[in-house]
N, C-alpha and C. Protein backbone atom coordinates (compact mmCIF):
# COMPACT_ATOMS: atom_id res chain seq x y z
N UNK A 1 86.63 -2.98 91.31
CA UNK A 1 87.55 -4.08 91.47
C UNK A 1 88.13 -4.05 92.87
N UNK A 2 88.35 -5.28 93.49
CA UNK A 2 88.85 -5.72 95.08
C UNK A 2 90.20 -5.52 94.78
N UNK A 3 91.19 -5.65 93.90
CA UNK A 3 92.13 -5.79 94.72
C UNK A 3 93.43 -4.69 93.53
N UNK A 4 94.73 -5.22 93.32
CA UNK A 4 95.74 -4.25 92.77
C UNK A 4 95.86 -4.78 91.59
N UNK A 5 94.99 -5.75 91.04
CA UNK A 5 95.16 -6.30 89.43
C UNK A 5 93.95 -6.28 88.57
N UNK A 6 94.41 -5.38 87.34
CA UNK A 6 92.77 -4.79 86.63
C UNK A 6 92.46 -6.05 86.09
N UNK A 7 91.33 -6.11 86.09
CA UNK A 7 90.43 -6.97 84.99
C UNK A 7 91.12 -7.39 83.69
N UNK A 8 91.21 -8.85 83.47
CA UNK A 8 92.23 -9.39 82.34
C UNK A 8 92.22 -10.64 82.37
N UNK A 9 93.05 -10.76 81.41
CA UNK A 9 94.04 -12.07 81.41
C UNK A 9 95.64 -12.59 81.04
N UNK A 10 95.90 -12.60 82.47
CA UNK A 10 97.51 -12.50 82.68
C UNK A 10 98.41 -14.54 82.57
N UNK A 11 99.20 -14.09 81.88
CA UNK A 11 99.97 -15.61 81.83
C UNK A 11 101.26 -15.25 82.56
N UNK A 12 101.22 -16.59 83.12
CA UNK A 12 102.65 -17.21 83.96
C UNK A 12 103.38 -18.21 83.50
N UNK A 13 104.35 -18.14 84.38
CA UNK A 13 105.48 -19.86 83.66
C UNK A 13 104.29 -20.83 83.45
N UNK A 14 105.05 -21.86 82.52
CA UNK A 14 104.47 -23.50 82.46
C UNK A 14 102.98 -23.46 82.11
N UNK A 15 102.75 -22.18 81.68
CA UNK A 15 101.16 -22.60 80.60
C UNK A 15 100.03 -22.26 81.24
N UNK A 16 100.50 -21.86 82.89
CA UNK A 16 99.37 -21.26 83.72
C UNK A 16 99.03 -19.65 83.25
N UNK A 17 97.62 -20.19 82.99
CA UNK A 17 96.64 -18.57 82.97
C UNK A 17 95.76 -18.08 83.77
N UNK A 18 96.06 -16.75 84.45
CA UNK A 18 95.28 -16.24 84.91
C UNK A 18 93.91 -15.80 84.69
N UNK A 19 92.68 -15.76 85.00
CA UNK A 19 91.60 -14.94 84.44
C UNK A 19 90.89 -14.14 85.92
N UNK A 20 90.71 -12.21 85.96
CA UNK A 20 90.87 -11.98 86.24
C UNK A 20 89.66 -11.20 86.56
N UNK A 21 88.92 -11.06 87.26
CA UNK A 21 87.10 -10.27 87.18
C UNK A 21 86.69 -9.67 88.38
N UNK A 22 86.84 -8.43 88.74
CA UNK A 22 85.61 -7.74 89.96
C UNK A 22 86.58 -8.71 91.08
N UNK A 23 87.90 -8.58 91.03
CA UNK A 23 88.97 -9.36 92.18
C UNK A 23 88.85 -10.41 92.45
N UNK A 24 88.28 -11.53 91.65
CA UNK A 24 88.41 -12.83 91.79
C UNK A 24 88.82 -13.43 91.12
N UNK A 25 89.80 -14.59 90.47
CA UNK A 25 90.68 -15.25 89.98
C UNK A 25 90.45 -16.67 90.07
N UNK A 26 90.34 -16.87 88.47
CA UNK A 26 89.95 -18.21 88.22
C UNK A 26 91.85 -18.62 87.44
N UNK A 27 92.40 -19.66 87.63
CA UNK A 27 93.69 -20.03 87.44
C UNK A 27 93.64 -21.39 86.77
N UNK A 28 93.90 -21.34 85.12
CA UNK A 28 93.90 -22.89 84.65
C UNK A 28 95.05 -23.34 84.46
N UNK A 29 95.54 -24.20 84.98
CA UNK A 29 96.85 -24.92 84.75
C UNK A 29 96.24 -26.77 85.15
N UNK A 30 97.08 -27.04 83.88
CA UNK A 30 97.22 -28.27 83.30
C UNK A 30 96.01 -29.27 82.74
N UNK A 31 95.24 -27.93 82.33
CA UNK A 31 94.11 -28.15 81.89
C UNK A 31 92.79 -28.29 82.36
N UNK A 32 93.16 -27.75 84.03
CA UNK A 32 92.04 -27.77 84.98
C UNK A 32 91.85 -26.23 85.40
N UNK A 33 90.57 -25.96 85.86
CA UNK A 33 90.54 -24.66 86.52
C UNK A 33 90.05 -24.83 88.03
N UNK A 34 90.93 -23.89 88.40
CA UNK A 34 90.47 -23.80 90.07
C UNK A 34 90.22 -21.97 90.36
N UNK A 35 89.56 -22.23 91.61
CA UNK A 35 89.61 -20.40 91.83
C UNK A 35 90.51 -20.17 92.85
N UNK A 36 91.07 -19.05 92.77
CA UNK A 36 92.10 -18.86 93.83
C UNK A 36 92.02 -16.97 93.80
N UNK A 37 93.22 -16.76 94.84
CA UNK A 37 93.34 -15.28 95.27
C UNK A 37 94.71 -14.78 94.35
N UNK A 38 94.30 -13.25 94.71
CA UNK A 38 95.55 -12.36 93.72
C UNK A 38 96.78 -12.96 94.56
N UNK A 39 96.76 -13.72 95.51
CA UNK A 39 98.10 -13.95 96.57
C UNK A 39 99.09 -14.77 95.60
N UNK A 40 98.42 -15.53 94.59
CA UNK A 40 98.65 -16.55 93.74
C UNK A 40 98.88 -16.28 92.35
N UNK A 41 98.26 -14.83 92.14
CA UNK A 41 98.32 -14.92 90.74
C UNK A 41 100.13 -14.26 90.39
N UNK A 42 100.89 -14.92 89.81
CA UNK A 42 102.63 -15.08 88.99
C UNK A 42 101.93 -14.19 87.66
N UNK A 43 101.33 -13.98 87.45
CA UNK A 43 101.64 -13.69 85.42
C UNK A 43 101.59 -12.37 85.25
N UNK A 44 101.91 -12.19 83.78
CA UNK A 44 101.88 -10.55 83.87
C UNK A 44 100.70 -10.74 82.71
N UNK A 45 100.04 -9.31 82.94
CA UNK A 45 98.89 -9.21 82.27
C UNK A 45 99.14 -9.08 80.66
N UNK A 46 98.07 -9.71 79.98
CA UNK A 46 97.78 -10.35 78.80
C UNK A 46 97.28 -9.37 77.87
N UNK A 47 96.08 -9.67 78.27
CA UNK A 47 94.58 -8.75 77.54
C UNK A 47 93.33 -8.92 78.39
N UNK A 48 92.54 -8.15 77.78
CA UNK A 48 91.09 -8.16 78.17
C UNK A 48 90.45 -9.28 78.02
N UNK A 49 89.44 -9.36 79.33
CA UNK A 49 88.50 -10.17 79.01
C UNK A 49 87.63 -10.07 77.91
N UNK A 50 87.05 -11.21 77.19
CA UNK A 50 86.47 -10.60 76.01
C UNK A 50 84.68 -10.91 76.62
N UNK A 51 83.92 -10.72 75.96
CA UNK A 51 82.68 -10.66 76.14
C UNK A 51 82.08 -11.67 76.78
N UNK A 52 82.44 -12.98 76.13
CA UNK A 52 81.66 -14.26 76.72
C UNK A 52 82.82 -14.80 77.65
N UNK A 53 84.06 -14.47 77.66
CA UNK A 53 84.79 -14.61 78.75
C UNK A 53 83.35 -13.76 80.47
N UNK A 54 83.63 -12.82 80.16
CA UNK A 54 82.88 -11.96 81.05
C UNK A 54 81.57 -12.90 81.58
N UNK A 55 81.00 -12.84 80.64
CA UNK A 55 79.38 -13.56 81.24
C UNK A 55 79.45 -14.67 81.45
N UNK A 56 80.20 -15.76 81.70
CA UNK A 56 80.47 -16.83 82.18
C UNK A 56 81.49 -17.06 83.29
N UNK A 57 82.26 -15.67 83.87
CA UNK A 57 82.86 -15.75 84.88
C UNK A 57 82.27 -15.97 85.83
N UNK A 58 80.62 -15.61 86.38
CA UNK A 58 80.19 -16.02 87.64
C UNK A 58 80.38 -17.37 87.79
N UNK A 59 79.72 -17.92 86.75
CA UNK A 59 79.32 -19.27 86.98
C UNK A 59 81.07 -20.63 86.76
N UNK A 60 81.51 -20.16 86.37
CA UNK A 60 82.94 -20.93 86.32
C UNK A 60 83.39 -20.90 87.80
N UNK A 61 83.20 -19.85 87.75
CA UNK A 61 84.58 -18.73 89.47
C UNK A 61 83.35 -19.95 90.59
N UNK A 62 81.93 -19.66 90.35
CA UNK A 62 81.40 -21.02 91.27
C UNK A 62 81.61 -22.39 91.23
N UNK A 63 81.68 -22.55 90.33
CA UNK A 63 81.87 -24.06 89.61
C UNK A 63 83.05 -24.79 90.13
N UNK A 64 84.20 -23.82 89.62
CA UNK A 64 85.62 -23.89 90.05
C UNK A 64 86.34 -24.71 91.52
N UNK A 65 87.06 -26.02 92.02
CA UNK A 65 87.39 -26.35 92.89
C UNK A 65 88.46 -25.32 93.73
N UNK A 66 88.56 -25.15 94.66
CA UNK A 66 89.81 -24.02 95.41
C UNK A 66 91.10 -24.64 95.20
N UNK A 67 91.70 -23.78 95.12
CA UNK A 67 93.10 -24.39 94.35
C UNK A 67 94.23 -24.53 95.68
């Protein structure tokens, strides 16, 4: 992992969730997802990623507009 936040999924105010993989950060709020940096991530950690969370992080974290 890149950076000071383990692998997860951390929530913040107002419904924003973090998702958290190998230091990259996918962030859904208001029903959209964007990718962004730990500079951004507010929440405190949740739980684990679960399995198909995991194997679909590449392709989201690409997919994803920059926030």
């Amino acid at each position: 992992m890149n950076s000071t936040h383990k692998d997860g999924v951390y929530r913040g105010d107002y419904g924003i969730v973090y998702f958290v993989h190998d230091g990259r950060v996918i962030m859904r709020h208001l029903g959209s997802y964007y990718k962004t940096s730990t500079h951004f991530l507010f929440g405190k950690w949740d739980k684990e990623l679960n399995e198909g969370m995991i194997s679909t992080f590449n392709d989201a974290y690409e997919s994803a507009p920059k926030w």
